[in-house]
C-alpha atoms as a PDB file:
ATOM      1  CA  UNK A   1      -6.998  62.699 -33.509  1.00  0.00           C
ATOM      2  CA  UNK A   2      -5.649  61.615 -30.229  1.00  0.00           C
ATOM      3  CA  UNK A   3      -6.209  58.107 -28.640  1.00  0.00           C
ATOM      4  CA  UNK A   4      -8.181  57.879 -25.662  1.00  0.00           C
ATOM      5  CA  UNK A   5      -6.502  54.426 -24.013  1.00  0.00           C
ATOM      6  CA  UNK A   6      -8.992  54.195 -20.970  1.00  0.00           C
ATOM      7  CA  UNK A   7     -12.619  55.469 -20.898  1.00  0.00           C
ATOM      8  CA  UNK A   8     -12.538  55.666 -17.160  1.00  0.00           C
ATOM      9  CA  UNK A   9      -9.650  57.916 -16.944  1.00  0.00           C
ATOM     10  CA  UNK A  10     -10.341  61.819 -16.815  1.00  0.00           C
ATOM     11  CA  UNK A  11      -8.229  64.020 -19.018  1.00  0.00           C
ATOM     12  CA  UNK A  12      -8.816  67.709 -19.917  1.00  0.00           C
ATOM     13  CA  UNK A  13     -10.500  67.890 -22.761  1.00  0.00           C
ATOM     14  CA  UNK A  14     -10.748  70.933 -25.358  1.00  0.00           C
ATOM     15  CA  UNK A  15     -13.946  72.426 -27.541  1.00  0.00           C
ATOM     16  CA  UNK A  16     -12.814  71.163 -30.924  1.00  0.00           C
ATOM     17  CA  UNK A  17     -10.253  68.058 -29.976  1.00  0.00           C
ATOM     18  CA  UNK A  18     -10.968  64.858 -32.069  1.00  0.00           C
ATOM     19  CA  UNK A  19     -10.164  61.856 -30.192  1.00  0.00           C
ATOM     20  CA  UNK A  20     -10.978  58.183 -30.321  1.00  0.00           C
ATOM     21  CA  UNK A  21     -11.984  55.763 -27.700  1.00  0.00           C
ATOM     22  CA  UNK A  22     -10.064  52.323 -26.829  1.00  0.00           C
ATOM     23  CA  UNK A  23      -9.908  49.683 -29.886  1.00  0.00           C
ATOM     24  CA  UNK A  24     -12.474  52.049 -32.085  1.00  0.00           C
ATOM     25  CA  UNK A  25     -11.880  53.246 -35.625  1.00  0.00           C
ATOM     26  CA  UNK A  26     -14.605  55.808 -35.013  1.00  0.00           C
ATOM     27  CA  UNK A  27     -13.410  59.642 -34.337  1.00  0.00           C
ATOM     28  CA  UNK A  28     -15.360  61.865 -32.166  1.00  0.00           C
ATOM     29  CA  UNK A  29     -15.362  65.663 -32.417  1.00  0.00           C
ATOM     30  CA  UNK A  30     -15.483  67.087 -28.884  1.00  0.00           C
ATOM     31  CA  UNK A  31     -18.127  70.116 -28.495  1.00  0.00           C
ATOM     32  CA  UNK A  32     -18.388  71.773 -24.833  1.00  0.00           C
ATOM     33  CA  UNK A  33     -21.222  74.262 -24.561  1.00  0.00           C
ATOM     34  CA  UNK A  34     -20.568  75.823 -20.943  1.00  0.00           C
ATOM     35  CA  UNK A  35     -23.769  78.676 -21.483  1.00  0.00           C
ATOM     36  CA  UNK A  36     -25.744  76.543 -18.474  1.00  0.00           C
ATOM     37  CA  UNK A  37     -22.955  76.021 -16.074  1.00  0.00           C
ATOM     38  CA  UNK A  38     -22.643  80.106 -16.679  1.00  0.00           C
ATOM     39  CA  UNK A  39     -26.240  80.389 -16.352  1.00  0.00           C
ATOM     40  CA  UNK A  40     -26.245  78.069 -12.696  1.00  0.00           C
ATOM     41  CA  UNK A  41     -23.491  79.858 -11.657  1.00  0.00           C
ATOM     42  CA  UNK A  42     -24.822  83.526 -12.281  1.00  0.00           C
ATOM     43  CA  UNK A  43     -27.995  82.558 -10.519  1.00  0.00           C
ATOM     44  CA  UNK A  44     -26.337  81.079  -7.851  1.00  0.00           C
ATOM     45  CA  UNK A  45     -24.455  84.778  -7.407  1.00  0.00           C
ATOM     46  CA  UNK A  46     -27.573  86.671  -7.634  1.00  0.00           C
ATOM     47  CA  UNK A  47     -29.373  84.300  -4.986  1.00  0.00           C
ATOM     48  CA  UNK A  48     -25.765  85.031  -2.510  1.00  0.00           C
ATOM     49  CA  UNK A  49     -26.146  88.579  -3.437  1.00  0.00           C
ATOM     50  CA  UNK A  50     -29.734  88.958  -2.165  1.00  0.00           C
ATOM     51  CA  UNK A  51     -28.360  87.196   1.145  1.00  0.00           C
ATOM     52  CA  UNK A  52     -25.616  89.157   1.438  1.00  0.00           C
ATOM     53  CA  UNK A  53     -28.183  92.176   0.818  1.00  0.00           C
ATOM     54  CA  UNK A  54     -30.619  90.962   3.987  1.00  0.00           C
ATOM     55  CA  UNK A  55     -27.467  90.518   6.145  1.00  0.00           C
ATOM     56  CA  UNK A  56     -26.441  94.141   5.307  1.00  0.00           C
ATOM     57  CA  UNK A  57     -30.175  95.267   6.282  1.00  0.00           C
ATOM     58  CA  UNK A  58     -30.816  93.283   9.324  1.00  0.00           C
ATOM     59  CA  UNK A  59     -26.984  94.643  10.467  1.00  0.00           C
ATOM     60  CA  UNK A  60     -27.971  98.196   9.309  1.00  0.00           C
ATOM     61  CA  UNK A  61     -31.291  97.822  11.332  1.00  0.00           C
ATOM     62  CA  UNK A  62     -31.648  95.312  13.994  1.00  0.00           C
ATOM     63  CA  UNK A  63     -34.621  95.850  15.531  1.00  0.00           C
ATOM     64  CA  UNK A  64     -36.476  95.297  12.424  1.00  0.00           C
ATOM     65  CA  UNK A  65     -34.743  92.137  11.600  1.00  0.00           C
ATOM     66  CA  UNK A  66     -36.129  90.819  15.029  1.00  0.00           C
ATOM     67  CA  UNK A  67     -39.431  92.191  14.022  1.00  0.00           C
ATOM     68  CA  UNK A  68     -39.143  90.238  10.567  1.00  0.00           C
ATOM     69  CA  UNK A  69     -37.805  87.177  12.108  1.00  0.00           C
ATOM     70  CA  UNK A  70     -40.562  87.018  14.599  1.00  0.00           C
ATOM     71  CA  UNK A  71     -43.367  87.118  12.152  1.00  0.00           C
ATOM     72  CA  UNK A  72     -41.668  84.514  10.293  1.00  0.00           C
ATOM     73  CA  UNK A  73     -41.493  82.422  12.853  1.00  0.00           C
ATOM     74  CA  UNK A  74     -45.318  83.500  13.569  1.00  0.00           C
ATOM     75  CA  UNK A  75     -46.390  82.146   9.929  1.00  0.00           C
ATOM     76  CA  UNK A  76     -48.078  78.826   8.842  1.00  0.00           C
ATOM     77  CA  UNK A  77     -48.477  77.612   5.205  1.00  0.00           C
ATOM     78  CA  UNK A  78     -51.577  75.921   4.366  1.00  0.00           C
ATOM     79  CA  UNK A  79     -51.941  73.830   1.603  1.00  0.00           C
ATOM     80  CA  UNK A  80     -54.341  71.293   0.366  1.00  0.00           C
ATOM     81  CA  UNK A  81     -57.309  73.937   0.273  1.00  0.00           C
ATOM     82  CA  UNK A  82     -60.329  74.245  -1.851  1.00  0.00           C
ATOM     83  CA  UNK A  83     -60.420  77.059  -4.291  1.00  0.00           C
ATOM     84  CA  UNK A  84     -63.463  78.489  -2.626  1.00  0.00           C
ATOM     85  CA  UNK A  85     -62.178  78.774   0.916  1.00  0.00           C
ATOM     86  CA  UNK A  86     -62.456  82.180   2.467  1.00  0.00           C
ATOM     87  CA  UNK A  87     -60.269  83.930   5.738  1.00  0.00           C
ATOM     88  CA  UNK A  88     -63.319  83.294   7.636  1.00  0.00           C
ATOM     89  CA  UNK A  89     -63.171  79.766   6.967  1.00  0.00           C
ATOM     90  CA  UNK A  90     -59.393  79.335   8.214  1.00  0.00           C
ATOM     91  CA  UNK A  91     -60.139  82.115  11.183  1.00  0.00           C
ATOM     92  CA  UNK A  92     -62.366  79.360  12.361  1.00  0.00           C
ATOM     93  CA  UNK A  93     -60.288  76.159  11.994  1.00  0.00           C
ATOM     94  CA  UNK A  94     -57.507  78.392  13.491  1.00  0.00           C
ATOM     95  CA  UNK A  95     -59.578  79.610  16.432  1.00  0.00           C
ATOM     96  CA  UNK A  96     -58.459  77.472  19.225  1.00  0.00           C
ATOM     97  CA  UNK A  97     -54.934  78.181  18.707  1.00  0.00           C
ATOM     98  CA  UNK A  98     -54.627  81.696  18.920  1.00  0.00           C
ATOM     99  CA  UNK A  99     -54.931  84.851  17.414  1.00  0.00           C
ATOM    100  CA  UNK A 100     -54.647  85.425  13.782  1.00  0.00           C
ATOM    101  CA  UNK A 101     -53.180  88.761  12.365  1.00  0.00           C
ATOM    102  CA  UNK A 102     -53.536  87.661   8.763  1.00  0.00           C
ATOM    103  CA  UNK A 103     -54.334  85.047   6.778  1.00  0.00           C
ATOM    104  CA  UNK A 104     -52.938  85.830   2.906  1.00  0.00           C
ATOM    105  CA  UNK A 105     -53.874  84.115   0.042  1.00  0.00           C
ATOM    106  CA  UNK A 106     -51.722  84.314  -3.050  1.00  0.00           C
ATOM    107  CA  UNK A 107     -52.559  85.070  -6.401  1.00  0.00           C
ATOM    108  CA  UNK A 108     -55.806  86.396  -4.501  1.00  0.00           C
ATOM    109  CA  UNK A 109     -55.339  89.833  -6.418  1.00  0.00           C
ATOM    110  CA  UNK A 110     -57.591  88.874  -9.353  1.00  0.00           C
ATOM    111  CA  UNK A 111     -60.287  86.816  -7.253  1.00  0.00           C
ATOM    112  CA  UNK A 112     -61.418  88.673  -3.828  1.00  0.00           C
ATOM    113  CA  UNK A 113     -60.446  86.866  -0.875  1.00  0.00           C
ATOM    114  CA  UNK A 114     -59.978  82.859  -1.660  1.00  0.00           C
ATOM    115  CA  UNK A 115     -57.741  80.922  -2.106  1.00  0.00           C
ATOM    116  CA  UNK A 116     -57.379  80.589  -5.674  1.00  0.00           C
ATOM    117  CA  UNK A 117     -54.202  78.588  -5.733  1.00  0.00           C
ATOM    118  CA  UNK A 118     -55.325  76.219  -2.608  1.00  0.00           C
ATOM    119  CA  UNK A 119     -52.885  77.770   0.187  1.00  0.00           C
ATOM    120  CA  UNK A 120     -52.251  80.312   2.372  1.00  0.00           C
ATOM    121  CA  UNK A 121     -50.359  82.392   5.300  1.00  0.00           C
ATOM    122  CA  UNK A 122     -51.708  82.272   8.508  1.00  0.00           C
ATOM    123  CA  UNK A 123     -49.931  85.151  10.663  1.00  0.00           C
ATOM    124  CA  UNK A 124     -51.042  84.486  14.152  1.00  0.00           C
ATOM    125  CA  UNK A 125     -49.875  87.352  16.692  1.00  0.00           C
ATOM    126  CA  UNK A 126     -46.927  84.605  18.256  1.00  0.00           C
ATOM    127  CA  UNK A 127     -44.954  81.846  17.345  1.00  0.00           C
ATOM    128  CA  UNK A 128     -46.217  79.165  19.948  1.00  0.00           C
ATOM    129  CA  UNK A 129     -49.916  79.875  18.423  1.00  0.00           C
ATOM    130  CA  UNK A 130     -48.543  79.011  15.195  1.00  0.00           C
ATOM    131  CA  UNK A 131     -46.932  75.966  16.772  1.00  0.00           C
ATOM    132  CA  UNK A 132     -50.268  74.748  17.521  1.00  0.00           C
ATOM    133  CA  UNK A 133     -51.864  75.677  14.313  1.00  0.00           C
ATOM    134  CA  UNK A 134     -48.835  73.316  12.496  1.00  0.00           C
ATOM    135  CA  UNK A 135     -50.064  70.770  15.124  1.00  0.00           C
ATOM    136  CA  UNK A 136     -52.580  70.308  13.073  1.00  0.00           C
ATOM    137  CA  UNK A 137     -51.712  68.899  10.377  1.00  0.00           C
ATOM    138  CA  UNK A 138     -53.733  66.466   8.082  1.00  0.00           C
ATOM    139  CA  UNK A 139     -56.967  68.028   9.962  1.00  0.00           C
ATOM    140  CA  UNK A 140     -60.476  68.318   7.711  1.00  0.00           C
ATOM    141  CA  UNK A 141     -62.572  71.185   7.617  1.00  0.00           C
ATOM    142  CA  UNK A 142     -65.634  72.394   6.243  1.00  0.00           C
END
């Protein structure tokens, strides 16, 4: 096999070349198995695809993508909930700062209405009330 003088220095390397390292009298058989760098780099096409997908839509259709982009910006995560809270719990911590369109809870499909998962989406109707509902942050309820 072929002598591999310095560790530290990078060579190209093929699937299949023996080689041996510095002063050793051991040989070692390289094996490359490239399947997850294909993997990483397919999903990292597919994720560039969708983007290039919602810049083709929000070209195609602007008005909705200001629509979209201003209930985005209109949304609060909550996390840190108890499995039993309800919408009317969270419409009342979330009172003060405006009003709420929505309040989603996901994986709520299978139980009615709580947040199973302990979060949620707060829609409120603009994004300066959902300002104030990330203002507070770390608050107690119930």
């Amino acid at each position: 096999g072929r002598r591999v003088a310095n560790g530290f220095v990078m060579e190209p390397l093929k699937s299949g070349v023996k080689l041996k390292l510095g002063a050793s009298t051991r040989s070692y058989e390289v094996r490359v198995n490239l399947r997850s760098q294909i993997e990483e780099l397919e999903r990292q096409q597919r994720d560039l695809m969708r983007e290039v997908q919602s810049i083709d839509q929000d070209a195609a259709d602007p008005v909705q993508a200001a629509k979209r982009l201003a209930k985005e910006e209109a949304t609060c995560f909550v996390g840190g909930l108890e499995y039993d809270t309800e919408k009317a719990d969270l419409l009342g911590l979330f009172q003060d700062c405006g009003h709420v369109e929505e309040v989603r809870f996901p994986g709520q499909q299978e139980v009615g209405g709580k947040a199973v998962k302990g979060i949620a989406f707060v829609v409120f109707d603009s994004a300066m009330a959902a300002r104030r509902a990330c203002g507070l942050s770390g608050e107690m309820f119930k």
